[in-house]
PDB file of N, CA and C in Angstrom:
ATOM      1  N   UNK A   1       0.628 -32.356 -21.101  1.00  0.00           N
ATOM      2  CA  UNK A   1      -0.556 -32.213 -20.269  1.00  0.00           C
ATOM      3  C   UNK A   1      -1.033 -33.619 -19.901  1.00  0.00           C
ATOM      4  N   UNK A   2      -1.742 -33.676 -18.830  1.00  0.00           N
ATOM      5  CA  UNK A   2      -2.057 -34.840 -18.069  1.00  0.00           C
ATOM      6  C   UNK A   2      -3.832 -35.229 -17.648  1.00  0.00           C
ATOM      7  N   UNK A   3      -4.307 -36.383 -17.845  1.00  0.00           N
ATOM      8  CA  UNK A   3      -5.734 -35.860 -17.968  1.00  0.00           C
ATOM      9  C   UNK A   3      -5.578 -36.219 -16.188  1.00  0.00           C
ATOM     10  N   UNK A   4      -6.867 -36.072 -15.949  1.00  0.00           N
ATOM     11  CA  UNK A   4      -7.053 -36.552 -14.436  1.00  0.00           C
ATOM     12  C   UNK A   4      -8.080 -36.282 -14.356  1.00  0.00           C
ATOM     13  N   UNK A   5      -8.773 -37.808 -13.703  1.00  0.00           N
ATOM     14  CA  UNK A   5      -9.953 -38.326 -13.294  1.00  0.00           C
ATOM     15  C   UNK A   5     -10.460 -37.873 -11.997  1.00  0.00           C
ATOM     16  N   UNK A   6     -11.544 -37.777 -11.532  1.00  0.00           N
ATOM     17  CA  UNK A   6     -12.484 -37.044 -10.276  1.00  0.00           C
ATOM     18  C   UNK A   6     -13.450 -36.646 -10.546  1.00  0.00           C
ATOM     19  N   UNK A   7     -14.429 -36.980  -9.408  1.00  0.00           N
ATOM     20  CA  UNK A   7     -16.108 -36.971  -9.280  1.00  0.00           C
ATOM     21  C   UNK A   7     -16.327 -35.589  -8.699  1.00  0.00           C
ATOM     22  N   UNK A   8     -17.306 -35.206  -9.523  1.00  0.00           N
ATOM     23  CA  UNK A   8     -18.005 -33.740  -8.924  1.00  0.00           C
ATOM     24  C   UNK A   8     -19.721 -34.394  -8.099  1.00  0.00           C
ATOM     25  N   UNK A   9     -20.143 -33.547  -7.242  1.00  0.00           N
ATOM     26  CA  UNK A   9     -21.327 -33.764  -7.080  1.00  0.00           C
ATOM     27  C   UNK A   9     -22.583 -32.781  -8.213  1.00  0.00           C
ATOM     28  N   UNK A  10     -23.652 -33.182  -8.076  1.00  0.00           N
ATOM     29  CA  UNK A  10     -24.196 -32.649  -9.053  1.00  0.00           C
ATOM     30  C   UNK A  10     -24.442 -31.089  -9.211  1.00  0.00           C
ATOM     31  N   UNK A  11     -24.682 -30.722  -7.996  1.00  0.00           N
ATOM     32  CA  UNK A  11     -24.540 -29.495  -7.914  1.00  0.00           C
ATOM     33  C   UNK A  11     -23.424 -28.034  -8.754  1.00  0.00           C
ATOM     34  N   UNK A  12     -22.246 -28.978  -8.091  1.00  0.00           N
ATOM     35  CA  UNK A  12     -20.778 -28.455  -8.536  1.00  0.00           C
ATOM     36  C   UNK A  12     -20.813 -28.973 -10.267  1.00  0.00           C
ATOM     37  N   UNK A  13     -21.198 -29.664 -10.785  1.00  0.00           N
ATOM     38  CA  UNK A  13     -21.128 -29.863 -11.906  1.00  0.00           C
ATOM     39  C   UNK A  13     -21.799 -28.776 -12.948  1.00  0.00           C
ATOM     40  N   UNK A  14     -23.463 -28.977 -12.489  1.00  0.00           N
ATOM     41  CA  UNK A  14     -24.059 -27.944 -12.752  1.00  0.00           C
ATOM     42  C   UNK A  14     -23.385 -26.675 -12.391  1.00  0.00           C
ATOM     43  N   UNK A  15     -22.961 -26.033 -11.872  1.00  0.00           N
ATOM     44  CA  UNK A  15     -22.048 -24.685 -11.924  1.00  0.00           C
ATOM     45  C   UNK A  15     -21.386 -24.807 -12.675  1.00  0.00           C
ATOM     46  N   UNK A  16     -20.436 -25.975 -13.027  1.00  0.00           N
ATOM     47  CA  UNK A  16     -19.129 -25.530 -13.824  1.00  0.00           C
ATOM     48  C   UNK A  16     -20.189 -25.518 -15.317  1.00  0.00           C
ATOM     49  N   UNK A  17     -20.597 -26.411 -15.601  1.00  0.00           N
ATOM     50  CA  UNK A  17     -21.463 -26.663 -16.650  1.00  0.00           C
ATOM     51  C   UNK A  17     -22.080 -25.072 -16.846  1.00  0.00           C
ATOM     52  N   UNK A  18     -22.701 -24.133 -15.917  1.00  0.00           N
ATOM     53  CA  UNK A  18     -23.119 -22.569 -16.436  1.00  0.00           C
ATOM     54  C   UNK A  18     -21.518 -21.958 -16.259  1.00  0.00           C
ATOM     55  N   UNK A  19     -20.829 -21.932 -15.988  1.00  0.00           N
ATOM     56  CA  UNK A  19     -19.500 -21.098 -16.272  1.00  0.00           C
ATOM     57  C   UNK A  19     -18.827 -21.430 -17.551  1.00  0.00           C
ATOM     58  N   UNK A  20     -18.986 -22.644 -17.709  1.00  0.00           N
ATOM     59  CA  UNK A  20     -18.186 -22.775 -18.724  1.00  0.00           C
ATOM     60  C   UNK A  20     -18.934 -21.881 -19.833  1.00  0.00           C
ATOM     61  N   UNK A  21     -20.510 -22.438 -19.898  1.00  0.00           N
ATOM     62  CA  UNK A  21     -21.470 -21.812 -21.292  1.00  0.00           C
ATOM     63  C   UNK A  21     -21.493 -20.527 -21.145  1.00  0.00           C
ATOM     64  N   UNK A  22     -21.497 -19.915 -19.744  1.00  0.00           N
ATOM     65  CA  UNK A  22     -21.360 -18.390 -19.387  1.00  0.00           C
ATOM     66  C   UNK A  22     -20.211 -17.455 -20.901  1.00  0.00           C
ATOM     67  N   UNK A  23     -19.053 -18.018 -20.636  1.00  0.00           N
ATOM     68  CA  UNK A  23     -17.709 -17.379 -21.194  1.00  0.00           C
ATOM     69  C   UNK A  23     -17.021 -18.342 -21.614  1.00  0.00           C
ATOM     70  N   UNK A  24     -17.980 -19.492 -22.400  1.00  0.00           N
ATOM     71  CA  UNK A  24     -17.621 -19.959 -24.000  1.00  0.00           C
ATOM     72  C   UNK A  24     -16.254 -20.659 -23.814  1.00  0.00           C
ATOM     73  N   UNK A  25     -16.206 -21.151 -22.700  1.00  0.00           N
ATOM     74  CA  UNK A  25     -14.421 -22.015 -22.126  1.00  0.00           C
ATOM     75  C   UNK A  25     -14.777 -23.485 -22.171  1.00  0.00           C
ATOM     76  N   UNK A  26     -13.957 -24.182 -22.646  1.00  0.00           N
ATOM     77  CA  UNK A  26     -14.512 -25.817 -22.288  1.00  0.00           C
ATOM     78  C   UNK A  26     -14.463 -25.786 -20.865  1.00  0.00           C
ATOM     79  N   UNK A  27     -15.038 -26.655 -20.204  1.00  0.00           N
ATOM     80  CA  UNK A  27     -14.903 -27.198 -18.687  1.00  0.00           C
ATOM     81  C   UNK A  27     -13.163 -27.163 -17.966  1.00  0.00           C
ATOM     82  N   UNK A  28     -12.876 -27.822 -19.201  1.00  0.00           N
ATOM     83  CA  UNK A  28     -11.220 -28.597 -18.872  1.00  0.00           C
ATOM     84  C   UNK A  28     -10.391 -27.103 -18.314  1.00  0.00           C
ATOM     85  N   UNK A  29     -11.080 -26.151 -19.093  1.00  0.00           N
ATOM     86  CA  UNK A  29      -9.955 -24.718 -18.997  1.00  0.00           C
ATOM     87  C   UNK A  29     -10.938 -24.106 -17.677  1.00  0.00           C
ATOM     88  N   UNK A  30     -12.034 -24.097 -17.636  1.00  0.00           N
ATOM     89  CA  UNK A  30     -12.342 -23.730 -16.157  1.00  0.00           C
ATOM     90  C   UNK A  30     -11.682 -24.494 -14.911  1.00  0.00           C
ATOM     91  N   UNK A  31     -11.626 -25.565 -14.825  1.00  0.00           N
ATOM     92  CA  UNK A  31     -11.235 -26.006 -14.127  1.00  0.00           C
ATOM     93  C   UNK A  31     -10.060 -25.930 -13.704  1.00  0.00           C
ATOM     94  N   UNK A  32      -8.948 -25.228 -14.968  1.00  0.00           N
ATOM     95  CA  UNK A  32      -7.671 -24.977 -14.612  1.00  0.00           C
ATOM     96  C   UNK A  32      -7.675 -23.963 -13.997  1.00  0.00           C
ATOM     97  N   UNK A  33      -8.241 -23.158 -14.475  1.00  0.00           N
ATOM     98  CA  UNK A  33      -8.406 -21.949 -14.173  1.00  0.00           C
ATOM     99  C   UNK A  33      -8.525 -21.170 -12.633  1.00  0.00           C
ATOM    100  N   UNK A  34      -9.818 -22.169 -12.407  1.00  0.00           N
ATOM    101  CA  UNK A  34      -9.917 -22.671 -10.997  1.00  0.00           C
ATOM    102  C   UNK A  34      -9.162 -23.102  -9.617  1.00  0.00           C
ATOM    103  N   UNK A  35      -7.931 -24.019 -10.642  1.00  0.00           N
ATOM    104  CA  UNK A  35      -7.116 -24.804  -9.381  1.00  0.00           C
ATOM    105  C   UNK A  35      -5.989 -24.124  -9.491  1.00  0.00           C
ATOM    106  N   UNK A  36      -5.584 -23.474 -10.540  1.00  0.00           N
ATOM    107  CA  UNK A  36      -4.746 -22.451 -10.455  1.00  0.00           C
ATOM    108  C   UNK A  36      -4.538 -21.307  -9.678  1.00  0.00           C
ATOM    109  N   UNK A  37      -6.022 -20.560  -9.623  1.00  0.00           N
ATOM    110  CA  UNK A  37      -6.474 -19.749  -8.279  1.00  0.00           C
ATOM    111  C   UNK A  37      -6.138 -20.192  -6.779  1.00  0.00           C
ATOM    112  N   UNK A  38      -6.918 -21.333  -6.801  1.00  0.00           N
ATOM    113  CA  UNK A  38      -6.418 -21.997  -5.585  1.00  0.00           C
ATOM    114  C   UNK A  38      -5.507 -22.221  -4.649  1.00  0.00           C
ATOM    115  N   UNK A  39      -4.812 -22.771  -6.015  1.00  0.00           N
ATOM    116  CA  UNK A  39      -2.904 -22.963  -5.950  1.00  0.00           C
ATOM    117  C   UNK A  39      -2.463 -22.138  -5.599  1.00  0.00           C
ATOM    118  N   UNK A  40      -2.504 -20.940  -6.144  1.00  0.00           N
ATOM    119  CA  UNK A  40      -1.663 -19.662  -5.907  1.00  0.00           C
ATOM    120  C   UNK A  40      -2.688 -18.869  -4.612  1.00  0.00           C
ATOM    121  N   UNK A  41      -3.470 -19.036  -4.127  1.00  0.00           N
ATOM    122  CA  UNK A  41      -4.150 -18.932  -2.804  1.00  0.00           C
ATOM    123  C   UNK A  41      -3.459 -19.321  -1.521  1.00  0.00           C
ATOM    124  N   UNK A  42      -3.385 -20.622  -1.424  1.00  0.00           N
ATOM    125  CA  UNK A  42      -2.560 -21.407  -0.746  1.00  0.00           C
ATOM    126  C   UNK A  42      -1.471 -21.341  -0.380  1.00  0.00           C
ATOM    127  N   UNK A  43      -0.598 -21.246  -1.533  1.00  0.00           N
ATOM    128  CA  UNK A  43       0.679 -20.791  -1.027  1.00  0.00           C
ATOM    129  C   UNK A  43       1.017 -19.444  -0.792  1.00  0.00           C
ATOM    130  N   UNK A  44       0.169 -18.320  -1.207  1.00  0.00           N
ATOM    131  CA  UNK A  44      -0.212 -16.838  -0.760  1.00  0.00           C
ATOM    132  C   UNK A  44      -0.206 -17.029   1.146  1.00  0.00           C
ATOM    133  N   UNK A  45      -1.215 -17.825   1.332  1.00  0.00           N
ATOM    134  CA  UNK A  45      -1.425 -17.842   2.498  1.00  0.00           C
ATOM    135  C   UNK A  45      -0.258 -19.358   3.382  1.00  0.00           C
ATOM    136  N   UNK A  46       0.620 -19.739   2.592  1.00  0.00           N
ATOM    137  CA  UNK A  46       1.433 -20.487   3.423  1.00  0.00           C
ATOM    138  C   UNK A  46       2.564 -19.145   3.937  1.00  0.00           C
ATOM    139  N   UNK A  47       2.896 -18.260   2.661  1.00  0.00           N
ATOM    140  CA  UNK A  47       3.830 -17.928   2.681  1.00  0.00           C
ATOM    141  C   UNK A  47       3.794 -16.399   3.642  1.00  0.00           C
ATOM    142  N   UNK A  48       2.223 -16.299   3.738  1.00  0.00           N
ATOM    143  CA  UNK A  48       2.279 -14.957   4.684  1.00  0.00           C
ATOM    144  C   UNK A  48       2.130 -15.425   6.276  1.00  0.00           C
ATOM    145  N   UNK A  49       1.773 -16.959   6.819  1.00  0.00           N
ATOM    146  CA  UNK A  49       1.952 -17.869   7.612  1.00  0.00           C
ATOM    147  C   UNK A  49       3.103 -17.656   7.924  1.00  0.00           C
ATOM    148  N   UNK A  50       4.241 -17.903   7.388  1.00  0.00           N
ATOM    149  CA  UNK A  50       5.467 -17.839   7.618  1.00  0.00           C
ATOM    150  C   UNK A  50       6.088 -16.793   8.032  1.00  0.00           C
ATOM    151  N   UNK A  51       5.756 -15.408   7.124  1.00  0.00           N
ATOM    152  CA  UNK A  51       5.696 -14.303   7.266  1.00  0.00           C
ATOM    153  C   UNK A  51       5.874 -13.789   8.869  1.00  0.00           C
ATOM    154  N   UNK A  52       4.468 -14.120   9.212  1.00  0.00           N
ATOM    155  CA  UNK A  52       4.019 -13.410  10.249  1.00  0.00           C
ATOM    156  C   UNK A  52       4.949 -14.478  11.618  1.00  0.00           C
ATOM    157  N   UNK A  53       5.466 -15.865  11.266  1.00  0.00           N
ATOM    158  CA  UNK A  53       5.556 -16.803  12.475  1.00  0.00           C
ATOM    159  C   UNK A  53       7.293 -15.531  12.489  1.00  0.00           C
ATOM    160  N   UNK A  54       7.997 -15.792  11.529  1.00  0.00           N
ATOM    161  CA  UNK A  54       9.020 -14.669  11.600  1.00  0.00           C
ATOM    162  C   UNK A  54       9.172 -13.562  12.245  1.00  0.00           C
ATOM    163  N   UNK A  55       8.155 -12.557  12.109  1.00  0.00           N
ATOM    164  CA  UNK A  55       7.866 -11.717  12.258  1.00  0.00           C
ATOM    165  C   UNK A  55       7.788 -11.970  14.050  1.00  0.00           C
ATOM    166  N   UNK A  56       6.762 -12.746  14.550  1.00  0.00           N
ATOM    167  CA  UNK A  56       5.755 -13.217  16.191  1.00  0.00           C
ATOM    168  C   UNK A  56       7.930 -13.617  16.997  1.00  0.00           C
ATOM    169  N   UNK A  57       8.594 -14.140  15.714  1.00  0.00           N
ATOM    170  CA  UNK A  57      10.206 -14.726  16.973  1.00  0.00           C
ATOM    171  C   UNK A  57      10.750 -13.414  16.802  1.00  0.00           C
ATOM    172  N   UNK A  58      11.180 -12.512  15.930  1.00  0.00           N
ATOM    173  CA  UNK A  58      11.946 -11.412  15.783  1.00  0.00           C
ATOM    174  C   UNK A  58      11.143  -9.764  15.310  1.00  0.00           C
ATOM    175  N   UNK A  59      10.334  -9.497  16.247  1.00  0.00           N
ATOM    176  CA  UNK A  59       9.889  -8.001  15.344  1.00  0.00           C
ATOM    177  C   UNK A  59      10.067  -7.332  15.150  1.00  0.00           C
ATOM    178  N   UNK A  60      10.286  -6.170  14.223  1.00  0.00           N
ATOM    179  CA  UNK A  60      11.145  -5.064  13.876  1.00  0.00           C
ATOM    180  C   UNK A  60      10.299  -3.862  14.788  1.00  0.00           C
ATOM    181  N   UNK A  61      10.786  -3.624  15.716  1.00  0.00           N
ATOM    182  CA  UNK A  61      10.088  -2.934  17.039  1.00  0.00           C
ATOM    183  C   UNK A  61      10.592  -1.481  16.173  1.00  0.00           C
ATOM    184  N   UNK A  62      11.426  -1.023  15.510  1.00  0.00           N
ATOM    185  CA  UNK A  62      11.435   0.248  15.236  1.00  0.00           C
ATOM    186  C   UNK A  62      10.372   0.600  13.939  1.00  0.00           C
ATOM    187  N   UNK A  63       9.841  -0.349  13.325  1.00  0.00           N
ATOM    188  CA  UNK A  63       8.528  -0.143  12.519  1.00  0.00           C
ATOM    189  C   UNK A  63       7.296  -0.391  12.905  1.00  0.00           C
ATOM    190  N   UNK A  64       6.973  -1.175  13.487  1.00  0.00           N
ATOM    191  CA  UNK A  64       5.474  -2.021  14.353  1.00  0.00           C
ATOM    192  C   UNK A  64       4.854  -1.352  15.193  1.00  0.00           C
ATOM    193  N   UNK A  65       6.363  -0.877  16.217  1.00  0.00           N
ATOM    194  CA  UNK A  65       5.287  -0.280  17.375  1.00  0.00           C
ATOM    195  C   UNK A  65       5.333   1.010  17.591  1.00  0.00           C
ATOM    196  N   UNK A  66       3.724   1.380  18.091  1.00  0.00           N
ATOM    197  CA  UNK A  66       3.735   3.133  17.928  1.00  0.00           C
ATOM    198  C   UNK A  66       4.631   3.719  18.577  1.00  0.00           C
ATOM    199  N   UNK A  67       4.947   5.207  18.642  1.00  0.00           N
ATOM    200  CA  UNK A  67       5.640   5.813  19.320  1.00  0.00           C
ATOM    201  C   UNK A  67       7.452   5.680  19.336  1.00  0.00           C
ATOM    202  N   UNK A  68       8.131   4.350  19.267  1.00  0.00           N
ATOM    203  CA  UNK A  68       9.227   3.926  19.008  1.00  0.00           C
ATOM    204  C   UNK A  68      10.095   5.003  17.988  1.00  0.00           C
ATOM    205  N   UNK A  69       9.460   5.001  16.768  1.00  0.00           N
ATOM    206  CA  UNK A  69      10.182   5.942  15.929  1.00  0.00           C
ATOM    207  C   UNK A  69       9.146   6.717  14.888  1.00  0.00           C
ATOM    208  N   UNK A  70       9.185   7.784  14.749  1.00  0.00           N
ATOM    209  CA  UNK A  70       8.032   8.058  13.931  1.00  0.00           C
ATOM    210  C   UNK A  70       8.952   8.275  12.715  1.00  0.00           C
ATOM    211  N   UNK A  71       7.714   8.197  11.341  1.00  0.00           N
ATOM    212  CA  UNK A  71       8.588   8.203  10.048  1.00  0.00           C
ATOM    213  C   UNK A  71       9.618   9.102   9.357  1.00  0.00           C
ATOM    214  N   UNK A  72       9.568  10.095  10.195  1.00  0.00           N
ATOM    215  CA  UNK A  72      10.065  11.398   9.375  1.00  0.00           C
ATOM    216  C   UNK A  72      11.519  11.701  10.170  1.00  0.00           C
ATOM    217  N   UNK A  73      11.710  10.412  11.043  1.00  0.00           N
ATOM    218  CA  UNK A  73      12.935  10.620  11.776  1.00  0.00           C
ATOM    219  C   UNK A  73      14.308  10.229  10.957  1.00  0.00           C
TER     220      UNK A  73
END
């Protein structure tokens, strides 16, 4: 594990400072906790980005669009 340095404003401090005392976590594990969310946010949304740019060059016209094929065919 790796420490790493960075300024909160006071505000944001004070929050983490009631979350942490909220559910009894040091700071250090909120904060992972936190950027972990994030993390996996991000690339949620890189990867449905991609998704859809795929999707916008090649679309599967026999699922997407109405009328084309209905399901029970």
């Amino acid at each position: 594990m790796k420490t790493v340095r960075f300024t909160l404003d006071d505000d944001l401090l004070g929050a983490l400072n009631e979350a942490a005392t909220d559910g009894q976590e040091p700071r250090g594990a909120v904060i992972r906790t936190a950027l972990r969310a994030e993390v996996k946010r991000r690339r949620n949304a890189k990867l449905e980005e991609t998704h859809r740019r795929s999707f916008q060059a090649q679309p599967d016209v026999e699922v997407w669009q109405p009328g084309v094929r209905a399901w029970d065919d």
